[in-house]
C-alpha atoms as a PDB file:
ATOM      1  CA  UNK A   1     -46.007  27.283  66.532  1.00  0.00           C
ATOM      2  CA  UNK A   2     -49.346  28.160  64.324  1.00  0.00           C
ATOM      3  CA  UNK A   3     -49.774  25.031  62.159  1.00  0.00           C
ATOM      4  CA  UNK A   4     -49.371  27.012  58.921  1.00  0.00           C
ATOM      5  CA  UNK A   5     -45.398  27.309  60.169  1.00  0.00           C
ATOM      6  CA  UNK A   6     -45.146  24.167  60.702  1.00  0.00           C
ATOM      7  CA  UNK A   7     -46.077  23.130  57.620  1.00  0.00           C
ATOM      8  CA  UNK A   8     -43.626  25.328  55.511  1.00  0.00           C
ATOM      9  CA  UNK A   9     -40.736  23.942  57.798  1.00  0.00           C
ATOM     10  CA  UNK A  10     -41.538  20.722  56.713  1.00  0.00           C
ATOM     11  CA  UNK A  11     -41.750  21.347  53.007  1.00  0.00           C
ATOM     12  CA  UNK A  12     -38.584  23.091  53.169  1.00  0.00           C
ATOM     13  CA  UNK A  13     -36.372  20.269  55.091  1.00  0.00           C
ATOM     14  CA  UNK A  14     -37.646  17.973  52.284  1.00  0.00           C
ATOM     15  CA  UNK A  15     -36.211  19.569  49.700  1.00  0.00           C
ATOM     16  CA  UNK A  16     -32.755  20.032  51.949  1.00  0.00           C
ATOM     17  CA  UNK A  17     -32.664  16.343  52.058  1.00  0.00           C
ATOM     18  CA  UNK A  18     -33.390  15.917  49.028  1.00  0.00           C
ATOM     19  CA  UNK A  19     -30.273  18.082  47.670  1.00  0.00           C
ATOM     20  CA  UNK A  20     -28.041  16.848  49.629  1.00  0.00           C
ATOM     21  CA  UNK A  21     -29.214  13.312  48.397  1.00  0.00           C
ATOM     22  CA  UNK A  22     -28.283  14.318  44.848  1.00  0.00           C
ATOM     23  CA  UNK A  23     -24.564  15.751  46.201  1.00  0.00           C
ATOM     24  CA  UNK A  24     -23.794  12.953  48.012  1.00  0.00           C
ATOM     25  CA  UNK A  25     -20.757  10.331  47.793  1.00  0.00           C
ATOM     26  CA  UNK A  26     -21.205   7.866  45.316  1.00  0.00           C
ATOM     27  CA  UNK A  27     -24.400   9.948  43.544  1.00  0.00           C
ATOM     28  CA  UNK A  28     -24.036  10.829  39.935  1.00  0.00           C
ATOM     29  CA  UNK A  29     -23.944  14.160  37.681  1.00  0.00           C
ATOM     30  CA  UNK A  30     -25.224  15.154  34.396  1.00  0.00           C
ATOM     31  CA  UNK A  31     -22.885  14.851  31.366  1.00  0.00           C
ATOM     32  CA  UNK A  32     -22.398  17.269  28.426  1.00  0.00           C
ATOM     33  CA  UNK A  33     -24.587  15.009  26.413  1.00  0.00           C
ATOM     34  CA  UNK A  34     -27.231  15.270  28.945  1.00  0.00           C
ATOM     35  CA  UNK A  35     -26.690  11.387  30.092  1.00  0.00           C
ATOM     36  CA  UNK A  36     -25.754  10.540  33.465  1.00  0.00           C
ATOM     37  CA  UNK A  37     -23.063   9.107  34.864  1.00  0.00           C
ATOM     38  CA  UNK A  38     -21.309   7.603  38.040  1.00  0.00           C
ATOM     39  CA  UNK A  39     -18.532   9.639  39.574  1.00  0.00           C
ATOM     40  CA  UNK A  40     -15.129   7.926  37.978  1.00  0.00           C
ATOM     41  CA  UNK A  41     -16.832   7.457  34.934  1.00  0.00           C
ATOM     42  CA  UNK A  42     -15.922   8.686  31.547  1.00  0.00           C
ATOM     43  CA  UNK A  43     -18.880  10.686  30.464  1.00  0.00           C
ATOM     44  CA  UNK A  44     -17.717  10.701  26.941  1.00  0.00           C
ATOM     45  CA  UNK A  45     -19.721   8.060  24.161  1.00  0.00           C
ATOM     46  CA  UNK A  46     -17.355   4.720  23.654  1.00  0.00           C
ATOM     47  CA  UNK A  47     -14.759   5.276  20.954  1.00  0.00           C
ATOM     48  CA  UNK A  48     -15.884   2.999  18.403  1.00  0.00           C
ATOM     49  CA  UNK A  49     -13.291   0.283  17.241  1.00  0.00           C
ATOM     50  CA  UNK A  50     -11.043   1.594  14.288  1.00  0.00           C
ATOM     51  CA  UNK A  51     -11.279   5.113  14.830  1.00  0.00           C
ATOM     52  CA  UNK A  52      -7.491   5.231  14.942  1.00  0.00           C
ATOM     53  CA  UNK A  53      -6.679   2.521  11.960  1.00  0.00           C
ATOM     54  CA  UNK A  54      -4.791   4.049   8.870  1.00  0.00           C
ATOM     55  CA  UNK A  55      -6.916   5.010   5.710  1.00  0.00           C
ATOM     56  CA  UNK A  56      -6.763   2.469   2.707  1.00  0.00           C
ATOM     57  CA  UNK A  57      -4.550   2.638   0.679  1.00  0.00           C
ATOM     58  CA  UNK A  58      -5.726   4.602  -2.831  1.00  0.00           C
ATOM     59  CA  UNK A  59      -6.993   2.068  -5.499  1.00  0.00           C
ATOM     60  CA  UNK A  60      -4.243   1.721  -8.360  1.00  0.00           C
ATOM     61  CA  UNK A  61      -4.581   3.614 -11.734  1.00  0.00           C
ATOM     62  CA  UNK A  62      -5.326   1.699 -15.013  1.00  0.00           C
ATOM     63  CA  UNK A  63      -3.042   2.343 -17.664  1.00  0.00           C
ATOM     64  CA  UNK A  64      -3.674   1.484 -21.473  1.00  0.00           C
ATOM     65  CA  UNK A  65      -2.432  -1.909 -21.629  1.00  0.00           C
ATOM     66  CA  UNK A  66      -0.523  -4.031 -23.886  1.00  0.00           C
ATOM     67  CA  UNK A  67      -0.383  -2.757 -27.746  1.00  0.00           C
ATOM     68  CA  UNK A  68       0.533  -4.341 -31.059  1.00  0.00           C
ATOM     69  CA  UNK A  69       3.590  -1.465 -31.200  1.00  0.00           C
ATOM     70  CA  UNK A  70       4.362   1.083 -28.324  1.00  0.00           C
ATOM     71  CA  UNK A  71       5.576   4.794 -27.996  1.00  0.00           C
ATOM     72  CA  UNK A  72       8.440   5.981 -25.544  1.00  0.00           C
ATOM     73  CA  UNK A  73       6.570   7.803 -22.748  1.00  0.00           C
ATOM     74  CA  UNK A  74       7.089  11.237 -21.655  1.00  0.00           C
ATOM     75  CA  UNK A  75       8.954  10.922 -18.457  1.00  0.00           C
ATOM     76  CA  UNK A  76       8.696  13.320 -15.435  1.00  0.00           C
ATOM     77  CA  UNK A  77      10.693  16.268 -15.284  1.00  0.00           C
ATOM     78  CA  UNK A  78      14.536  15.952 -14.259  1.00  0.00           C
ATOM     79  CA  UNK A  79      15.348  16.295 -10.549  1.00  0.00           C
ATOM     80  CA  UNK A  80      11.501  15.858  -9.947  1.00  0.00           C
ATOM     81  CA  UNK A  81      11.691  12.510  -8.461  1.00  0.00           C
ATOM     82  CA  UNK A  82      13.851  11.120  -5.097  1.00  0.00           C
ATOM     83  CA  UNK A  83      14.255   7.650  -3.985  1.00  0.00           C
ATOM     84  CA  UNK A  84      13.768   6.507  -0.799  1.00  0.00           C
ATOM     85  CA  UNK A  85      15.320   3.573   1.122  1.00  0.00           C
ATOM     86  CA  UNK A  86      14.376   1.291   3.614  1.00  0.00           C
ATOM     87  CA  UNK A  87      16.578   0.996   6.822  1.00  0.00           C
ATOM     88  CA  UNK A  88      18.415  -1.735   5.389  1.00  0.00           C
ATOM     89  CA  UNK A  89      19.277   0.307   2.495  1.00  0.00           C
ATOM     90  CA  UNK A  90      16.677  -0.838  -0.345  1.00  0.00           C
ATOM     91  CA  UNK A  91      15.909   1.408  -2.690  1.00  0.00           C
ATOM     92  CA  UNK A  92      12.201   2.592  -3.604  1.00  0.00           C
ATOM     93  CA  UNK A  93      10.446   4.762  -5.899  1.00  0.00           C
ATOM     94  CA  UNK A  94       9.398   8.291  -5.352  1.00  0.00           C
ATOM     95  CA  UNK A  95       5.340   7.416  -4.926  1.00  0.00           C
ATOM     96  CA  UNK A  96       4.188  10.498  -6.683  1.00  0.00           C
ATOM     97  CA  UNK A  97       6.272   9.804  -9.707  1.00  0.00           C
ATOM     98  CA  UNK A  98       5.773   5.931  -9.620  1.00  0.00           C
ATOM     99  CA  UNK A  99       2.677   4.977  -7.863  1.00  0.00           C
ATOM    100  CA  UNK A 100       2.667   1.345 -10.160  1.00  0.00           C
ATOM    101  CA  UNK A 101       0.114   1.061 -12.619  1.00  0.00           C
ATOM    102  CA  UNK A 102      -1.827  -2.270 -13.474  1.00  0.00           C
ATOM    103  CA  UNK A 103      -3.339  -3.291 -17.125  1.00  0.00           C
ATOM    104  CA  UNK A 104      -6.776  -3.482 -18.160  1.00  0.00           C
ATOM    105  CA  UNK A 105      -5.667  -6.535 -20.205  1.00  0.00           C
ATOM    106  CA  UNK A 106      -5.054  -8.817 -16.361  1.00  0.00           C
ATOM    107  CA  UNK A 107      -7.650  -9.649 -13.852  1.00  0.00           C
ATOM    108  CA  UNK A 108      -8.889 -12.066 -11.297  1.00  0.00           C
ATOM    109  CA  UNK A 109     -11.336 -13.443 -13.853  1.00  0.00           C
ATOM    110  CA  UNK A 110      -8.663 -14.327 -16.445  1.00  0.00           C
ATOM    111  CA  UNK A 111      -5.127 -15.186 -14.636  1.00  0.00           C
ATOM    112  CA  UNK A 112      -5.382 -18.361 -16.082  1.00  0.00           C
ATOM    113  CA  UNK A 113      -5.080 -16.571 -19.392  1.00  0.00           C
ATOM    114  CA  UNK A 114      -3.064 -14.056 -18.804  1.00  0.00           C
ATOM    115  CA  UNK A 115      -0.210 -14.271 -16.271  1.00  0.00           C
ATOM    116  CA  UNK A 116      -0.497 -17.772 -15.140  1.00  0.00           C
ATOM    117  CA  UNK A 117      -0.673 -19.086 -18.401  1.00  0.00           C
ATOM    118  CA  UNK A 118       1.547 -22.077 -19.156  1.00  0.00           C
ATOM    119  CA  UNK A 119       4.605 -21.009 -21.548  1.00  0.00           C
ATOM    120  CA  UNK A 120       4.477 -17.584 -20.089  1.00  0.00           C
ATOM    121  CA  UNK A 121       3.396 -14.099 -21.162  1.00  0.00           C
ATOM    122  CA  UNK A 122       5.000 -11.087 -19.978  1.00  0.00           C
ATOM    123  CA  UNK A 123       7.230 -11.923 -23.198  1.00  0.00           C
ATOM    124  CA  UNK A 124       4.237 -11.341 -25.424  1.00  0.00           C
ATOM    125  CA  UNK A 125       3.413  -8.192 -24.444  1.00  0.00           C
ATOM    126  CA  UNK A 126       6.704  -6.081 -23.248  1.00  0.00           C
ATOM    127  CA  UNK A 127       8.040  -3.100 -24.844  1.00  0.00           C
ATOM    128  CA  UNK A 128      11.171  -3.504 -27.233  1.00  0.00           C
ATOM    129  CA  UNK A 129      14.237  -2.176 -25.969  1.00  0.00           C
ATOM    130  CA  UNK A 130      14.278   0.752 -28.507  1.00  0.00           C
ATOM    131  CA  UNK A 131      11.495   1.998 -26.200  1.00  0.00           C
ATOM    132  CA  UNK A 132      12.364   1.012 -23.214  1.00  0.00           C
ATOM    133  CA  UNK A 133      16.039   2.335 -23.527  1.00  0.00           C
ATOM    134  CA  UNK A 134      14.906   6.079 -24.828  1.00  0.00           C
ATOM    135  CA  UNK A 135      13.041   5.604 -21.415  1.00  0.00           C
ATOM    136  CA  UNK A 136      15.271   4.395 -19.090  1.00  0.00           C
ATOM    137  CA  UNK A 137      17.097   7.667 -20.364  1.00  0.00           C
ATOM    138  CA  UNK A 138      15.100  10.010 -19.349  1.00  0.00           C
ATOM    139  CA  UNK A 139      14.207   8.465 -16.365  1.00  0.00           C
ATOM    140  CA  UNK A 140      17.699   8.680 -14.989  1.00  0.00           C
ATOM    141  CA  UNK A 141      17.427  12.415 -15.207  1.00  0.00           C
ATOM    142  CA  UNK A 142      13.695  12.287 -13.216  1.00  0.00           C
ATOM    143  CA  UNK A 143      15.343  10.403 -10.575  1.00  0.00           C
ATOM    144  CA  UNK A 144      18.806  12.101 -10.588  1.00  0.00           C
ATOM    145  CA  UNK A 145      20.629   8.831 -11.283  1.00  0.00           C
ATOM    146  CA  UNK A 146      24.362   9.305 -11.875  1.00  0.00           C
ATOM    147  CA  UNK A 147      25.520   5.786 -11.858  1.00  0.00           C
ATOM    148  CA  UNK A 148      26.381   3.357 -14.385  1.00  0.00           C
ATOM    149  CA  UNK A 149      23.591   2.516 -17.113  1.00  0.00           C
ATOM    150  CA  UNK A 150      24.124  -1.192 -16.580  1.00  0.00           C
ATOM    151  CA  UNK A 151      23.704  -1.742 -12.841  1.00  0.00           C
ATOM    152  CA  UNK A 152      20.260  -0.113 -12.758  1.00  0.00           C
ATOM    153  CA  UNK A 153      17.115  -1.913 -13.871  1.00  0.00           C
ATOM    154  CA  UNK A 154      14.080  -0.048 -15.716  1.00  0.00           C
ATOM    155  CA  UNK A 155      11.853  -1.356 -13.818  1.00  0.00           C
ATOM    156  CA  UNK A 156       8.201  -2.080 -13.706  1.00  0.00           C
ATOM    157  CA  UNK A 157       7.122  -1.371  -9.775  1.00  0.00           C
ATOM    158  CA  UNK A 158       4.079  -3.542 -10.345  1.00  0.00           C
ATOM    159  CA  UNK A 159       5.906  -6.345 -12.842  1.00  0.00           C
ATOM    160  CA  UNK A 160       3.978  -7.637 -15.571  1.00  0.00           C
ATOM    161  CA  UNK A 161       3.899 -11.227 -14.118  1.00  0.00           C
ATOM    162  CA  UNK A 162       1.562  -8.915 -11.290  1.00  0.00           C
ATOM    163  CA  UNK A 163      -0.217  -7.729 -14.143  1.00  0.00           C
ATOM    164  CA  UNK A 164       1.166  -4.403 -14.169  1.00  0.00           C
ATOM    165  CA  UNK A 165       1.116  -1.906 -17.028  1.00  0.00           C
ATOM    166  CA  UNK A 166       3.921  -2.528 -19.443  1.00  0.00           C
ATOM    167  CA  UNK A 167       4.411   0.967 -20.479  1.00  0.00           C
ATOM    168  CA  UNK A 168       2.779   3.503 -18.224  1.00  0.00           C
ATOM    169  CA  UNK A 169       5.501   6.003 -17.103  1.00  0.00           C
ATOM    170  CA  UNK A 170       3.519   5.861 -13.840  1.00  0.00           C
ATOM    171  CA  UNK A 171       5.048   2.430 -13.562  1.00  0.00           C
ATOM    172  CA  UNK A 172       8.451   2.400 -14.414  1.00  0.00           C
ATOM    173  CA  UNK A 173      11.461   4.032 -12.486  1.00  0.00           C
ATOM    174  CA  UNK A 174      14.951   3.365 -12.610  1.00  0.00           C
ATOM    175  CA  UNK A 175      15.922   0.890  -9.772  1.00  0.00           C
ATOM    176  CA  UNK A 176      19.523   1.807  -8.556  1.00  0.00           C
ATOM    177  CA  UNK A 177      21.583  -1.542  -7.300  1.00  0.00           C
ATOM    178  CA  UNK A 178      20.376  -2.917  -3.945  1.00  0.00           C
ATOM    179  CA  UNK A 179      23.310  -2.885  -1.022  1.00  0.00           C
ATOM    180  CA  UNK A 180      26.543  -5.578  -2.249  1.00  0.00           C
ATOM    181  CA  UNK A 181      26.097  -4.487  -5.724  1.00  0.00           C
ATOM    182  CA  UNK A 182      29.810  -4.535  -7.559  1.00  0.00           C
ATOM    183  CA  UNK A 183      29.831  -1.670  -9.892  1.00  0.00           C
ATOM    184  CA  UNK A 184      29.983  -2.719 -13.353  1.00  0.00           C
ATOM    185  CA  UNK A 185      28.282  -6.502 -12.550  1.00  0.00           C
ATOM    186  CA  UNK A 186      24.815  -5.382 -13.877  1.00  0.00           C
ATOM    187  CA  UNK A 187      21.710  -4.972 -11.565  1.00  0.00           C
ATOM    188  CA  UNK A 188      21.355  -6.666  -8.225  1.00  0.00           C
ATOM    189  CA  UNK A 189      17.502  -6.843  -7.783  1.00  0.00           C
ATOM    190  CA  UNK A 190      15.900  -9.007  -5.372  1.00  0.00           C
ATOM    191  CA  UNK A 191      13.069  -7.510  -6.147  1.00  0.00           C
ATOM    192  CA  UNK A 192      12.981  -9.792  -8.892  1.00  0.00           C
ATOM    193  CA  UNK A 193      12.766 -13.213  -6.828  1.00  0.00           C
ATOM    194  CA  UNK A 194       9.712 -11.073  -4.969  1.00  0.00           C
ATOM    195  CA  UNK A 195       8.148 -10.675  -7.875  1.00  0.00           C
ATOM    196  CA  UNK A 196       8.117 -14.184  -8.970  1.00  0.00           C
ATOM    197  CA  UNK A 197       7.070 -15.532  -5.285  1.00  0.00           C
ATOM    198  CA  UNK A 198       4.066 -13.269  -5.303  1.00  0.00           C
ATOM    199  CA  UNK A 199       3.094 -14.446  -8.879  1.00  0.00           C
ATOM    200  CA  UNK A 200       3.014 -18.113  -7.890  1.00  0.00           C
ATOM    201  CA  UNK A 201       1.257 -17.458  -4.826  1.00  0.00           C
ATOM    202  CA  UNK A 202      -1.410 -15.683  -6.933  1.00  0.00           C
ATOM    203  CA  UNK A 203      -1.597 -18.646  -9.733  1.00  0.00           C
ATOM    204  CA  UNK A 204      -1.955 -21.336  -6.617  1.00  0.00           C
ATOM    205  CA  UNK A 205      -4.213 -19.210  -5.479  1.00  0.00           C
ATOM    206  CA  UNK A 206      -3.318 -17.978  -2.154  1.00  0.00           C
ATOM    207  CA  UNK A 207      -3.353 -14.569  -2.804  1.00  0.00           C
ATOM    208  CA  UNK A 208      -5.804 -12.533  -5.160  1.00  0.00           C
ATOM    209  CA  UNK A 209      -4.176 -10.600  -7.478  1.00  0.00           C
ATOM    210  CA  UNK A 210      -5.398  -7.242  -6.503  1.00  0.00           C
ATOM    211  CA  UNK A 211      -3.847  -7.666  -2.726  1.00  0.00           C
ATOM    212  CA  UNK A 212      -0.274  -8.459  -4.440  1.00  0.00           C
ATOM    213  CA  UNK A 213      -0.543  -5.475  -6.958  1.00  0.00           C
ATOM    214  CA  UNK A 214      -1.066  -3.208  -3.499  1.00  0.00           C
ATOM    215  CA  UNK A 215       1.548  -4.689  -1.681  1.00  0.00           C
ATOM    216  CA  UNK A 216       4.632  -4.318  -4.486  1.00  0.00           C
ATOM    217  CA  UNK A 217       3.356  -1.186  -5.217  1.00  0.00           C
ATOM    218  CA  UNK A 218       3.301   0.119  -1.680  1.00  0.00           C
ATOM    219  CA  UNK A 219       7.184  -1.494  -0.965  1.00  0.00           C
ATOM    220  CA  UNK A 220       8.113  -4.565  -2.374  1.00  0.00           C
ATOM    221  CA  UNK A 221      10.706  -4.812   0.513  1.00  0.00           C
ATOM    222  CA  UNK A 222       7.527  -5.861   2.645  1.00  0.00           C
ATOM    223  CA  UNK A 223       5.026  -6.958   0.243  1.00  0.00           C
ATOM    224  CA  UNK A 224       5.875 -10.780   1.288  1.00  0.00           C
ATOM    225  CA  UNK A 225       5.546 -10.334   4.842  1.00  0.00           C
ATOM    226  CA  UNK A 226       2.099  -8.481   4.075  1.00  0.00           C
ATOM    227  CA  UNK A 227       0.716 -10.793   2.242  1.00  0.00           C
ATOM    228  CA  UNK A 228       1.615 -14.231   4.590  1.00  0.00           C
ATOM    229  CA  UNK A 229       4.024 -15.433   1.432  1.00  0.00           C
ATOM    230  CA  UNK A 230       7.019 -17.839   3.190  1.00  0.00           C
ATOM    231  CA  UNK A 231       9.764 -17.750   0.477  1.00  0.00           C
ATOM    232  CA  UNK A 232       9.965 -21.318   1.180  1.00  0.00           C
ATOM    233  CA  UNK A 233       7.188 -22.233  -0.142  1.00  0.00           C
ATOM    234  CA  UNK A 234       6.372 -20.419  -2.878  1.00  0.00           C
ATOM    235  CA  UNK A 235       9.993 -20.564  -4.393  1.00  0.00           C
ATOM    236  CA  UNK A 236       9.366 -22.630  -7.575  1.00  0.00           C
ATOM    237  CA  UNK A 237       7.175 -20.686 -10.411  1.00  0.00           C
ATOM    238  CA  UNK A 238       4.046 -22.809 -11.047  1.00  0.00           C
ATOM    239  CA  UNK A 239       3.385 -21.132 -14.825  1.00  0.00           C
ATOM    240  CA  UNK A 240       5.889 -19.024 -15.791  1.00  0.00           C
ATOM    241  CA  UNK A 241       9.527 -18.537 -15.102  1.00  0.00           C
ATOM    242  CA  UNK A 242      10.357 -15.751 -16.333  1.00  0.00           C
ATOM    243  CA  UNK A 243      11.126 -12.933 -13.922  1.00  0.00           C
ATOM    244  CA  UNK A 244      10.256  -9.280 -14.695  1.00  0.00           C
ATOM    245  CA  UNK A 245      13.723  -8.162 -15.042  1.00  0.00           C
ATOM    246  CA  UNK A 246      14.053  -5.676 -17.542  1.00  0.00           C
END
């Protein structure tokens, strides 16, 4: 064979071996991104950590704050707002008509003037009943409620011993009985005691003020849990003793 042949057989068997050196067992292939990869590999860039964790939560409106003498609120419209419950039967507010609102008045800075002040404070700066009442009213017919006047609790979903907003419709609903209620025995709320754990816990500082404001507002059936609280210890007020109960 002239040596001109020979020489183009030879080129052309090196590039056979070399392509079936690229398709062999255990060889790799180009990815969509251009990178390469072994066979059994996923081609795909890592999924970086948290890609599937929930959105935060959205930060809390401000309302006005305490005031020398208060106006009753416009509530929402009636039949605009539903409870929901919890599977044990706890009742919470409808989130788009009670979000909870916290005061301008309360923050980390100043707890030891405000709601952990000794001799209490909520008193100091809650609506009169005349307001309150005219409220509560109305905001039976936002939420539908049918039952007795006197076993439901206005109440504020982020309580002022929270630092909530005493008189921001946005957070105030009317909290039917919790499960075991006894018609005409006044509200059961153990919301109440939940209330008063998470405001010790903030005044002995193991909480901050702004992760207990999320976690009532967001279900106050959990908000202990959330934040760590044990009931045990935590039950005795270290500042103020009276609940938000209103």
């Amino acid at each position: 064979m002239p040596a001109p042949a020979r020489g183009a057989l030879a080129i052309a068997a090196a590039v056979l071996l070399a392509a079936a050196a690229g398709c062999s067992s255990g060889g790799g292939h180009t990815a969509k991104d251009g990178s390469h990869a072994k066979d059994g590999a996923h081609s795909s860039a890592p999924a970086v950590a948290g890609d599937a964790a929930q959105p935060a939560p959205a930060k809390i409106v401000t309302g006005s704050g305490p005031k020398s003498s208060y106006d009753a609120q416009p509530q929402p419209a009636a039949g605009s707002c539903h409870y929901r419950y919890t599977a044990d039967k706890q009742p919470l507010p409808d989130p788009n008509c009670t979000p909870g609102a916290i005061s301008p008045a309360v923050n980390q800075g100043n707890i030891n003037d405000t709601i952990c002040k000794p001799g209490g404070y909520t008193s100091t700066i809650r609506p009169p009943v005349n307001i309150t009442g005219k409220e509560k009213a109305d905001n039976a017919k936002s939420y539908g409620y049918t039952g007795p006047m006197g076993d439901a609790e206005y109440d504020h979903l982020i309580s002022l011993q929270l630092g909530g907003d005493p008189n921001d419709p946005r957070n105030l609903w009317i909290q039917p009985p919790s499960p075991g209620h006894v018609p005409g025995k006044g509200p059961n709320n153990p919301k109440d005691s939940v209330e008063t754990h998470l405001h010790t816990a903030i005044c002995k500082g193991q909480v901050t003020l702004a992760a207990a404001q999320q976690a009532i507002a967001t279900d106050w059936t959990t908000a202990e849990a959330k934040l760590g609280i044990s009931k045990g210890a935590t039950a005795a007020p270290t500042a103020e003793a009276d609940a938000d109960g209103d």
